[in-house]
C-alpha atoms as a PDB file:
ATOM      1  CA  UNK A   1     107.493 102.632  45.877  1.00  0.00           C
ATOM      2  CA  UNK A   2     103.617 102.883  46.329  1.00  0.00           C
ATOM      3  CA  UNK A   3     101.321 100.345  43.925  1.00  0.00           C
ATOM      4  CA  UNK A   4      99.387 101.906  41.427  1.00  0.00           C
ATOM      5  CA  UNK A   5      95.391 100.173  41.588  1.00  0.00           C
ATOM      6  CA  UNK A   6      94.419  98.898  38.450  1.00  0.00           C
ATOM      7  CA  UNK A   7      92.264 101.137  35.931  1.00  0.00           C
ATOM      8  CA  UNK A   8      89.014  99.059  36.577  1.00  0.00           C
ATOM      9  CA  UNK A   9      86.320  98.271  32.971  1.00  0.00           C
ATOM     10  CA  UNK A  10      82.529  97.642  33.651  1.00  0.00           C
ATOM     11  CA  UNK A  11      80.803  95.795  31.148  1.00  0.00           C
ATOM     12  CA  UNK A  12      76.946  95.825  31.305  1.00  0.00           C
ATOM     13  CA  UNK A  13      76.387  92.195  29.521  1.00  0.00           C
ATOM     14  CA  UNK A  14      77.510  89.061  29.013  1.00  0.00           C
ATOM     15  CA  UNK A  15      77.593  88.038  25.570  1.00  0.00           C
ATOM     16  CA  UNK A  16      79.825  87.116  22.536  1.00  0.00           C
ATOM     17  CA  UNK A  17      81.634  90.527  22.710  1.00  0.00           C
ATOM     18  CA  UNK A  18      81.692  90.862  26.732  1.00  0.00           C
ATOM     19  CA  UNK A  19      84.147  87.759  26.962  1.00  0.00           C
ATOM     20  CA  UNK A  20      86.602  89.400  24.542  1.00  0.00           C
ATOM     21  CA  UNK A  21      86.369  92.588  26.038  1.00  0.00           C
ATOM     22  CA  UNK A  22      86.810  91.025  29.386  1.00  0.00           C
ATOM     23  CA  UNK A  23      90.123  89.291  28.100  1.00  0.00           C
ATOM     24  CA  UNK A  24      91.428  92.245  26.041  1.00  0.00           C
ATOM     25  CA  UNK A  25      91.141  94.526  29.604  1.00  0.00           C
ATOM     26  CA  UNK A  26      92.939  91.701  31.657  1.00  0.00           C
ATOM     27  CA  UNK A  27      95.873  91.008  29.007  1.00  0.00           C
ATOM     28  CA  UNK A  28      96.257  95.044  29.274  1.00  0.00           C
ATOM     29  CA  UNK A  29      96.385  95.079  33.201  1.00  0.00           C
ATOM     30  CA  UNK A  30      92.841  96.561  33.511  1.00  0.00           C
ATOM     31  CA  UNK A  31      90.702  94.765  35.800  1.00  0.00           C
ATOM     32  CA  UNK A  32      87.425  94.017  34.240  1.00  0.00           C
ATOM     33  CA  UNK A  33      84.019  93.497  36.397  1.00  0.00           C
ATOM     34  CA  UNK A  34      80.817  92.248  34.439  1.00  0.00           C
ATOM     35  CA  UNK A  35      77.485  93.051  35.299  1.00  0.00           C
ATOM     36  CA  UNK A  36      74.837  90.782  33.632  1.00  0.00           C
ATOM     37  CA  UNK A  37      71.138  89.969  33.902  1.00  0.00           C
ATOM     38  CA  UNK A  38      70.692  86.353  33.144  1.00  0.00           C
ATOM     39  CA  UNK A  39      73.819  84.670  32.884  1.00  0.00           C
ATOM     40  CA  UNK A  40      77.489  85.400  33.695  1.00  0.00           C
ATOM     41  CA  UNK A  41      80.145  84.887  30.954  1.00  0.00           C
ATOM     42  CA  UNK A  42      81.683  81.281  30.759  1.00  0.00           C
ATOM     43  CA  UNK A  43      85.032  80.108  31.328  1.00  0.00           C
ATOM     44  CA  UNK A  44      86.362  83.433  33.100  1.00  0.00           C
ATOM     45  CA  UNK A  45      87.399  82.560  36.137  1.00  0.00           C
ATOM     46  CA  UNK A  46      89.651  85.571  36.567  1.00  0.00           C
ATOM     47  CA  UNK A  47      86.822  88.168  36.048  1.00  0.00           C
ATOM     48  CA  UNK A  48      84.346  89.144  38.658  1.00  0.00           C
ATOM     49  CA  UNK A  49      81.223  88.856  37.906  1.00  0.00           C
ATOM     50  CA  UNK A  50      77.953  90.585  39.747  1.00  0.00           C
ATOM     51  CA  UNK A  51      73.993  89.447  38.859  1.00  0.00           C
ATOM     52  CA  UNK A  52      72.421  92.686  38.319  1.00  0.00           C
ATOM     53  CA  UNK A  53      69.536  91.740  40.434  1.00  0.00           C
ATOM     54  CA  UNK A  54      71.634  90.343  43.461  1.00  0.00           C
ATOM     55  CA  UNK A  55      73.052  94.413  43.918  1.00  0.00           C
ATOM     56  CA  UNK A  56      71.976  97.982  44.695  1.00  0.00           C
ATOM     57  CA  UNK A  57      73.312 100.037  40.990  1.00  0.00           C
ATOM     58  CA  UNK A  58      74.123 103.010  42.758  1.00  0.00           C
ATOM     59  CA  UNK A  59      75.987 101.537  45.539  1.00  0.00           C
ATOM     60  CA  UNK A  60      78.157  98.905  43.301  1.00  0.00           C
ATOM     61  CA  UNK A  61      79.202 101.919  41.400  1.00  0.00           C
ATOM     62  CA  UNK A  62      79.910 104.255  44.310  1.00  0.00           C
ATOM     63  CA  UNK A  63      81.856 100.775  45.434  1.00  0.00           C
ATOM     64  CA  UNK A  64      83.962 100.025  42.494  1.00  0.00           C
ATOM     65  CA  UNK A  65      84.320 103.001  41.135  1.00  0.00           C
ATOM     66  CA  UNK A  66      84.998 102.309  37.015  1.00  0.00           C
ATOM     67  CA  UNK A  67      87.651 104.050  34.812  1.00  0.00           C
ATOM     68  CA  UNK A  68      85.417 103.017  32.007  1.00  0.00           C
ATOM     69  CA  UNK A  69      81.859 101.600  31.495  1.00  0.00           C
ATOM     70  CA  UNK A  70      80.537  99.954  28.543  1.00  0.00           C
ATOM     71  CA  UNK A  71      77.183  98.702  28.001  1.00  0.00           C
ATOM     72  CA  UNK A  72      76.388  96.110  25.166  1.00  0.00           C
ATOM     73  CA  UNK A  73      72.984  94.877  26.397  1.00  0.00           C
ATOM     74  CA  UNK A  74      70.155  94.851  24.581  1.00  0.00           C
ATOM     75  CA  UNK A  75      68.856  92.562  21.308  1.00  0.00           C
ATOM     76  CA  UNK A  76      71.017  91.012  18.606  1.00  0.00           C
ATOM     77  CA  UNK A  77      68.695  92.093  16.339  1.00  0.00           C
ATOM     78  CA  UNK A  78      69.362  95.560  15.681  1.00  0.00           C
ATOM     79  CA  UNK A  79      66.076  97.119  14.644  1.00  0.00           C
ATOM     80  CA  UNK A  80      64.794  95.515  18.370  1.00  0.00           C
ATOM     81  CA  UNK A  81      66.322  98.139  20.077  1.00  0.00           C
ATOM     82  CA  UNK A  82      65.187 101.115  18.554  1.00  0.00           C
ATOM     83  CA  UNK A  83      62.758 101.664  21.797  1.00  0.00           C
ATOM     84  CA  UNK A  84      65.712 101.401  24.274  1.00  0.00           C
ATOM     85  CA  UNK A  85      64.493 100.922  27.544  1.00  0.00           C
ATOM     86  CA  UNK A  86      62.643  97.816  26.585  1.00  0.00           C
ATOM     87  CA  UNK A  87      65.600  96.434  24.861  1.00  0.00           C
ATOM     88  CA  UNK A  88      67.668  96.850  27.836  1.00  0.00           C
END
């Protein structure tokens, strides 16, 4: 009987909603892997976790190779990220 890999989730952020996210994918057998800027998530010792500036983008992706991405940088205030690239 051959195993089958886990789907793999990459979240772009660590914030409020990134930590239930993360724990939602694990309870469901999907392997979450977040990607933050300036601080990984607390108390989840069972997700991995990669600085954004410590890694080459296009290689981590050609490396890990996510079933699903979601991104939830960018400012809490809502009408701060109407320009996009400066909110991310």
């Amino acid at each position: 009987m051959t195993h089958t890999p886990a789907k793999k989730l990459l979240l772009f952020g660590s914030g409020f909603i990134s930590r239930f996210i993360a724990m939602a994918a694990l309870d469901s057998g999907i392997e979450p892997i977040v990607l933050y800027k300036n601080h990984p998530l607390e108390d989840a010792d069972h997700v991995r976790q990669v600085c954004l500036s410590n890694c080459d983008l296009q290689e981590f992706l050609a490396e890990i190779k996510p079933d699903f991405i979601i991104s939830l940088q960018g400012n809490s205030f809502v009408p701060d990220n109407n320009h996009l690239i400066e909110a991310l």
